[in-house]
PDB file of N, CA and C in Angstrom:
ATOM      1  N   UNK A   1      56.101 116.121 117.932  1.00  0.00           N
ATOM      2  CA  UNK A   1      54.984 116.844 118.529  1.00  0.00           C
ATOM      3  C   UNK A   1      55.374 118.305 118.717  1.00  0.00           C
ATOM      4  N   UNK A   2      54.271 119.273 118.477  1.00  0.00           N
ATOM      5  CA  UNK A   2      54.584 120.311 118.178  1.00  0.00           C
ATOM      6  C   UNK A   2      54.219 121.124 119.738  1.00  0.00           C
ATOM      7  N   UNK A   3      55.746 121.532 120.536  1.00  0.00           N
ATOM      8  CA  UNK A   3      55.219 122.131 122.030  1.00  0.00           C
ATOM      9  C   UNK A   3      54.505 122.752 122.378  1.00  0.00           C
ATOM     10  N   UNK A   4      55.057 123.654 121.648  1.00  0.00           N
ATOM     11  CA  UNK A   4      53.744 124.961 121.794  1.00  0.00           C
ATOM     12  C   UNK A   4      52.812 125.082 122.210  1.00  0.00           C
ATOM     13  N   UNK A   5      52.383 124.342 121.233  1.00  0.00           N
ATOM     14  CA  UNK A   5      50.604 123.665 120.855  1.00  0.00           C
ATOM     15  C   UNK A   5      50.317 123.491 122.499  1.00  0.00           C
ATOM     16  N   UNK A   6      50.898 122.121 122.833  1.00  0.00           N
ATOM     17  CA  UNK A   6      50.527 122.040 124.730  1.00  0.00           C
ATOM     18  C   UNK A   6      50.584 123.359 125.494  1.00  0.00           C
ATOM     19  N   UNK A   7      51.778 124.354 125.427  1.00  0.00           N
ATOM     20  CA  UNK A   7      51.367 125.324 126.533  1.00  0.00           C
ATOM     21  C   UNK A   7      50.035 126.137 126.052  1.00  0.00           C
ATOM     22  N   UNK A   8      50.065 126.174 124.596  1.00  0.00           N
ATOM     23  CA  UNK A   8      48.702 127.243 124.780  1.00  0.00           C
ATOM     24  C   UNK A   8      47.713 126.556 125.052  1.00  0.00           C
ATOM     25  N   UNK A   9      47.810 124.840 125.775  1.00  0.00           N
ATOM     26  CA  UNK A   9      46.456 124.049 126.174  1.00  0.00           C
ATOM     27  C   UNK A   9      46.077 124.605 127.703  1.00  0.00           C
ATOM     28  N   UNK A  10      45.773 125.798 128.167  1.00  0.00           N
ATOM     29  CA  UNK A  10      45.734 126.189 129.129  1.00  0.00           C
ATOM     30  C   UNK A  10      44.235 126.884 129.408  1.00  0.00           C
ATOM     31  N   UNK A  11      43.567 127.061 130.878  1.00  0.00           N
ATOM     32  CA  UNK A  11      42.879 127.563 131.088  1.00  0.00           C
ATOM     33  C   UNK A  11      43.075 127.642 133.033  1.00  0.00           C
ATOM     34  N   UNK A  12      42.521 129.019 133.269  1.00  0.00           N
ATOM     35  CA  UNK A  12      42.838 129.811 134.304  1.00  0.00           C
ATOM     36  C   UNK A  12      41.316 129.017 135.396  1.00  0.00           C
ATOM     37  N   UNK A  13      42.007 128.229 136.497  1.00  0.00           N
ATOM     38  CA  UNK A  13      41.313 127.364 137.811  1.00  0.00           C
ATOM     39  C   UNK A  13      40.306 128.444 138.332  1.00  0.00           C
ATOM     40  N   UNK A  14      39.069 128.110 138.965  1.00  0.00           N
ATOM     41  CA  UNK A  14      38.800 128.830 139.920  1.00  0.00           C
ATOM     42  C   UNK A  14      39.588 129.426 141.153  1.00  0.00           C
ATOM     43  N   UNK A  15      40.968 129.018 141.475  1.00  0.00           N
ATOM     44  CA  UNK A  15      41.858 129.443 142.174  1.00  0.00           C
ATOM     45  C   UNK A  15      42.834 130.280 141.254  1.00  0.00           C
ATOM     46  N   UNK A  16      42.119 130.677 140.215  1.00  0.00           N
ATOM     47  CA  UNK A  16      43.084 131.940 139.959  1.00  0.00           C
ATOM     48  C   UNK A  16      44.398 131.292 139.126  1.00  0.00           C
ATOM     49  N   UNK A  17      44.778 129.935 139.146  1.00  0.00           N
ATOM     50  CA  UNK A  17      46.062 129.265 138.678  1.00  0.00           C
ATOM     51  C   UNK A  17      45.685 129.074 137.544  1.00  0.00           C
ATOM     52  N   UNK A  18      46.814 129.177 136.919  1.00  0.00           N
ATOM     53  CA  UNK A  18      47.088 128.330 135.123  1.00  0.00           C
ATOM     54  C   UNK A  18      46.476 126.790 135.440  1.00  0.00           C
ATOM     55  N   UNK A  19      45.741 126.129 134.520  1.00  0.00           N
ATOM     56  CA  UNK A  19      45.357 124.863 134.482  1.00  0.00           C
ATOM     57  C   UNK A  19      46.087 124.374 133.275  1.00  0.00           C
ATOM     58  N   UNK A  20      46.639 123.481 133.132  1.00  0.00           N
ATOM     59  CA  UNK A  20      47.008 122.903 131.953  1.00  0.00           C
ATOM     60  C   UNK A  20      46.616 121.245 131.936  1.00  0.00           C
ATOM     61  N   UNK A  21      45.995 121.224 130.833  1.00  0.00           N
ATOM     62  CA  UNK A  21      45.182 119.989 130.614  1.00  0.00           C
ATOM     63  C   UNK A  21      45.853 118.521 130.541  1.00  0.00           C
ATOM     64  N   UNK A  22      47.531 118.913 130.731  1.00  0.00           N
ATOM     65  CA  UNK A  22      48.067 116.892 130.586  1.00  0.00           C
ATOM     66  C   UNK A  22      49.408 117.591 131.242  1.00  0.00           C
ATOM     67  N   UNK A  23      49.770 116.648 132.085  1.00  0.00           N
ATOM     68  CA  UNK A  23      51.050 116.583 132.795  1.00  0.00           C
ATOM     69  C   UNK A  23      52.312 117.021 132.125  1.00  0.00           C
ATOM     70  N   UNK A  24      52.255 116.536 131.146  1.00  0.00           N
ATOM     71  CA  UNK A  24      53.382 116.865 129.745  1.00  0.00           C
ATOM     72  C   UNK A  24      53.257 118.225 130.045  1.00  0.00           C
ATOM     73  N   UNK A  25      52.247 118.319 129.122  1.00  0.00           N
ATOM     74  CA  UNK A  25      52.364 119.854 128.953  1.00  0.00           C
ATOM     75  C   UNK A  25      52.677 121.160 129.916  1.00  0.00           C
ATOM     76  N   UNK A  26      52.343 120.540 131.200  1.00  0.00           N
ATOM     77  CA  UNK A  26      52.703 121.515 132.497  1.00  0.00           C
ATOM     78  C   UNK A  26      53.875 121.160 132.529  1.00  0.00           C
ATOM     79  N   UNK A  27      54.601 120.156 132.533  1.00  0.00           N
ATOM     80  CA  UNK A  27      56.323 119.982 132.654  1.00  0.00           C
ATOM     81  C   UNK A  27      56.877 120.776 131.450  1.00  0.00           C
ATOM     82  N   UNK A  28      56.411 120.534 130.285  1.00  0.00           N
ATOM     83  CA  UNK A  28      57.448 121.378 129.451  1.00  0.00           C
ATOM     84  C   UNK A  28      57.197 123.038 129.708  1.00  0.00           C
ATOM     85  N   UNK A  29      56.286 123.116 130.454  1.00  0.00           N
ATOM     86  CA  UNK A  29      55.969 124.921 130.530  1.00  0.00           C
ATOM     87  C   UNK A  29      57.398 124.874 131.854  1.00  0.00           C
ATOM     88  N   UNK A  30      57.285 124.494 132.394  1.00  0.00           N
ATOM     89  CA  UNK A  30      58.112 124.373 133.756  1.00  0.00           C
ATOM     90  C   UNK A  30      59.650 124.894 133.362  1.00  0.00           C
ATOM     91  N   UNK A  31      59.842 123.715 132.053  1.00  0.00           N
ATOM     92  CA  UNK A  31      61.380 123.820 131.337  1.00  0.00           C
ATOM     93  C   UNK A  31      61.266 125.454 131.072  1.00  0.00           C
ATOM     94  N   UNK A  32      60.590 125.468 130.015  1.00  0.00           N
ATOM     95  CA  UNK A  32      60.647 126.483 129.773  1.00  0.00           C
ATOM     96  C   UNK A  32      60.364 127.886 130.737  1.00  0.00           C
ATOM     97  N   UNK A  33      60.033 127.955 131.372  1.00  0.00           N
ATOM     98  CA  UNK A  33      60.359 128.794 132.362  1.00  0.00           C
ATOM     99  C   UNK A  33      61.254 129.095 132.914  1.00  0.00           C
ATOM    100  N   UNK A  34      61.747 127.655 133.671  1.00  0.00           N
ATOM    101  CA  UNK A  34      63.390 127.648 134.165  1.00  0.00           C
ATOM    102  C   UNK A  34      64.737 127.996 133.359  1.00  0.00           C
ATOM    103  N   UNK A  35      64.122 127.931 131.980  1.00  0.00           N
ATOM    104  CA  UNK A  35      65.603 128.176 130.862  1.00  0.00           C
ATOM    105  C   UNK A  35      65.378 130.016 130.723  1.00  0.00           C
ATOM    106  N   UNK A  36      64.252 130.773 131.364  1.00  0.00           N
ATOM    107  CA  UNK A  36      64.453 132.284 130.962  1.00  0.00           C
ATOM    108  C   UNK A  36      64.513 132.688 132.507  1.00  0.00           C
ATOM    109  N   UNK A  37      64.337 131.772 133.746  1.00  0.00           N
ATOM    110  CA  UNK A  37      63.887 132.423 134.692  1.00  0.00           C
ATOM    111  C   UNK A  37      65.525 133.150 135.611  1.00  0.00           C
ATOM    112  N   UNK A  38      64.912 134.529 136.344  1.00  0.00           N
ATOM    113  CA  UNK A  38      65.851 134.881 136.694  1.00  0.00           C
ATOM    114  C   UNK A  38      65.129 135.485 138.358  1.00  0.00           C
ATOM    115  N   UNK A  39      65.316 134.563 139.485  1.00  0.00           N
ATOM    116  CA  UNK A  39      65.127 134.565 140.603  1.00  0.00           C
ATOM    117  C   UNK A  39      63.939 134.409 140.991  1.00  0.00           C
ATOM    118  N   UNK A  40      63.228 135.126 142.188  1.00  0.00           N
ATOM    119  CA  UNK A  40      62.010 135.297 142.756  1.00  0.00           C
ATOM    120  C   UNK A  40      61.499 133.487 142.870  1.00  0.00           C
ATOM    121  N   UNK A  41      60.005 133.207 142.455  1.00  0.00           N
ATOM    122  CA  UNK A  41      60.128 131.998 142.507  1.00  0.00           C
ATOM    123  C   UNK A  41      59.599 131.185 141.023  1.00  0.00           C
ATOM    124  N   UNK A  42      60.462 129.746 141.267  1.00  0.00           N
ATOM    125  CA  UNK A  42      60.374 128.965 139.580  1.00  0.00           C
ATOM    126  C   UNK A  42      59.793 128.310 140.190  1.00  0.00           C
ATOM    127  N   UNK A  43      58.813 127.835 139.291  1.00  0.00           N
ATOM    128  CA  UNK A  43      57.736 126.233 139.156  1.00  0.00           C
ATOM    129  C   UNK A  43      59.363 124.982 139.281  1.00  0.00           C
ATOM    130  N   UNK A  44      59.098 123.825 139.937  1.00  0.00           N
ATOM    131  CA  UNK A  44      59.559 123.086 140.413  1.00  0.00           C
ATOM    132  C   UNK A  44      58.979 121.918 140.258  1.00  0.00           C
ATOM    133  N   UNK A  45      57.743 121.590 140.098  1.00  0.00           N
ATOM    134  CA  UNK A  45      57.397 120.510 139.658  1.00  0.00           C
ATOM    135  C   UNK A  45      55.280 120.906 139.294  1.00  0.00           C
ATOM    136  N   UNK A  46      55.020 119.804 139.129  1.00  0.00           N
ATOM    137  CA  UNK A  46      53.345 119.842 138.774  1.00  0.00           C
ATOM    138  C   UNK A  46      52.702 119.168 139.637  1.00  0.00           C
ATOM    139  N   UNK A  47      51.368 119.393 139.785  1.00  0.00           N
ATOM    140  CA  UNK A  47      50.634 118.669 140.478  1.00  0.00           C
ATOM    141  C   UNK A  47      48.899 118.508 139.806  1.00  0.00           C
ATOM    142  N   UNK A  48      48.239 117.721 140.200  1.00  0.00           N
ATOM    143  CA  UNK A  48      47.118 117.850 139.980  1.00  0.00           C
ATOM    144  C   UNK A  48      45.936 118.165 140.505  1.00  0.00           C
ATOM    145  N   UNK A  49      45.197 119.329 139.804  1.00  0.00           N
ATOM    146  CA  UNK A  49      44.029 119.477 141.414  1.00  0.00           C
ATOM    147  C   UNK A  49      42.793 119.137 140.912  1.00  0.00           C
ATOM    148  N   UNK A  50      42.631 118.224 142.135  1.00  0.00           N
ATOM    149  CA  UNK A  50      40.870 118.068 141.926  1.00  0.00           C
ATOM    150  C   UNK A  50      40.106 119.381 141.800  1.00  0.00           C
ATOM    151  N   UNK A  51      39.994 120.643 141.910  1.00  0.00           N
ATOM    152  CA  UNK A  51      39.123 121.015 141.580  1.00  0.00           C
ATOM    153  C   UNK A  51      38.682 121.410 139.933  1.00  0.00           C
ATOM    154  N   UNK A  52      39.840 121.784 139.543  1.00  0.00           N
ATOM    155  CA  UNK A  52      39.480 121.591 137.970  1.00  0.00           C
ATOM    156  C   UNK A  52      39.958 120.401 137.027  1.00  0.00           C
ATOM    157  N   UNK A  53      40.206 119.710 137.833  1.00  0.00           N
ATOM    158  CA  UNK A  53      40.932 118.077 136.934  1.00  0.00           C
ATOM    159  C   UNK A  53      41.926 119.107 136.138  1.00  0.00           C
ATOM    160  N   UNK A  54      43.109 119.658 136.527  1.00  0.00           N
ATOM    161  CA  UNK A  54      44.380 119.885 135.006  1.00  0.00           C
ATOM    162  C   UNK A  54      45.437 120.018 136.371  1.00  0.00           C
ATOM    163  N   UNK A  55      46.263 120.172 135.361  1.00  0.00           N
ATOM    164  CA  UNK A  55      47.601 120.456 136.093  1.00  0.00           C
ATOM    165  C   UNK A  55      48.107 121.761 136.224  1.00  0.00           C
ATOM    166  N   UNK A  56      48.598 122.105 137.458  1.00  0.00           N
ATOM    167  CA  UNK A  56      48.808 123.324 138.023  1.00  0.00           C
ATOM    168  C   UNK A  56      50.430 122.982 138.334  1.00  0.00           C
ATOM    169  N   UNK A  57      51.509 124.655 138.389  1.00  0.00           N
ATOM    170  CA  UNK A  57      52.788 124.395 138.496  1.00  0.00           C
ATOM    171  C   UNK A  57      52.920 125.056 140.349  1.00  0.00           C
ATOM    172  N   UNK A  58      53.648 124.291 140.665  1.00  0.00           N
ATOM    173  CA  UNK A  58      54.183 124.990 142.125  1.00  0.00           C
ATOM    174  C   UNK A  58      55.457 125.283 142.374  1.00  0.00           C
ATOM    175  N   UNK A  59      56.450 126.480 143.240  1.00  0.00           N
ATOM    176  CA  UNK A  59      57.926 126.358 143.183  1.00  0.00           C
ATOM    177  C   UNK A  59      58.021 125.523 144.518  1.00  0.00           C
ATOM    178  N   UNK A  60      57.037 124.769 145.421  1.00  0.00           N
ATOM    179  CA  UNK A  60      57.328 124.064 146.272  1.00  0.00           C
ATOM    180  C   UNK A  60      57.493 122.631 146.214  1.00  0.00           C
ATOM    181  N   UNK A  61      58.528 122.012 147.135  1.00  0.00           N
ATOM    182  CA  UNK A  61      58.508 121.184 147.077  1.00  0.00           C
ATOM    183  C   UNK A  61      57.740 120.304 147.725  1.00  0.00           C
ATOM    184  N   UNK A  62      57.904 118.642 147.476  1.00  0.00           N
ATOM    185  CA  UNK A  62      56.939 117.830 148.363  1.00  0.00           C
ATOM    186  C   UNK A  62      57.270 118.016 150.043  1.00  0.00           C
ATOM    187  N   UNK A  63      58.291 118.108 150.067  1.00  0.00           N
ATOM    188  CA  UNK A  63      58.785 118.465 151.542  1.00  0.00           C
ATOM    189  C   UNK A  63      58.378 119.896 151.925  1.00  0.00           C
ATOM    190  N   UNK A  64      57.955 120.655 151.375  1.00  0.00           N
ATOM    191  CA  UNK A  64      57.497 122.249 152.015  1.00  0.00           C
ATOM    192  C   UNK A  64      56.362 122.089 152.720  1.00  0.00           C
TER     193      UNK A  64
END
C-alpha cells in the first residue's frame, strides 16, 4: 500500500484540525512526523471526532 496516498486523504474539521479519513492513515502521519520532529509539540496518538467523523492527531495524552 502506497502511504502517501493516505496522508494526502485529508481534509481541514470545522475546528480548524487536519481530518484524516481512517485511523491508519492518521497513525502513519504521526510516524512520520515524529521521525522529522524537533521539539515544541508532537502528535502522540489519534482520536476520533464526532463532529466530522475522521481522525484528528493530539500531543496529549489520555491522562492529560
Amino acid at each position: 500500500m502506497d502511504m502517501t496516498i493516505l496522508c494526502r486523504e485529508r481534509k481541514r474539521c470545522r475546528s480548524g484540525k487536519v481530518g484524516f479519513f481512517s485511523e491508519l492513515a492518521a497513525l502513519f502521519a504521526i510516524v512520520s512526523i515524529q521521525n522529522g520532529a524537533h521539539g515544541e509539540r508532537i502528535p502522540r496518538r489519534a482520536y476520533f471526532c464526532p463532529i466530522c467523523r475522521r481522525w484528528h492527531l493530539t500531543s496529549m495524552t489520555r491522562e492529560d
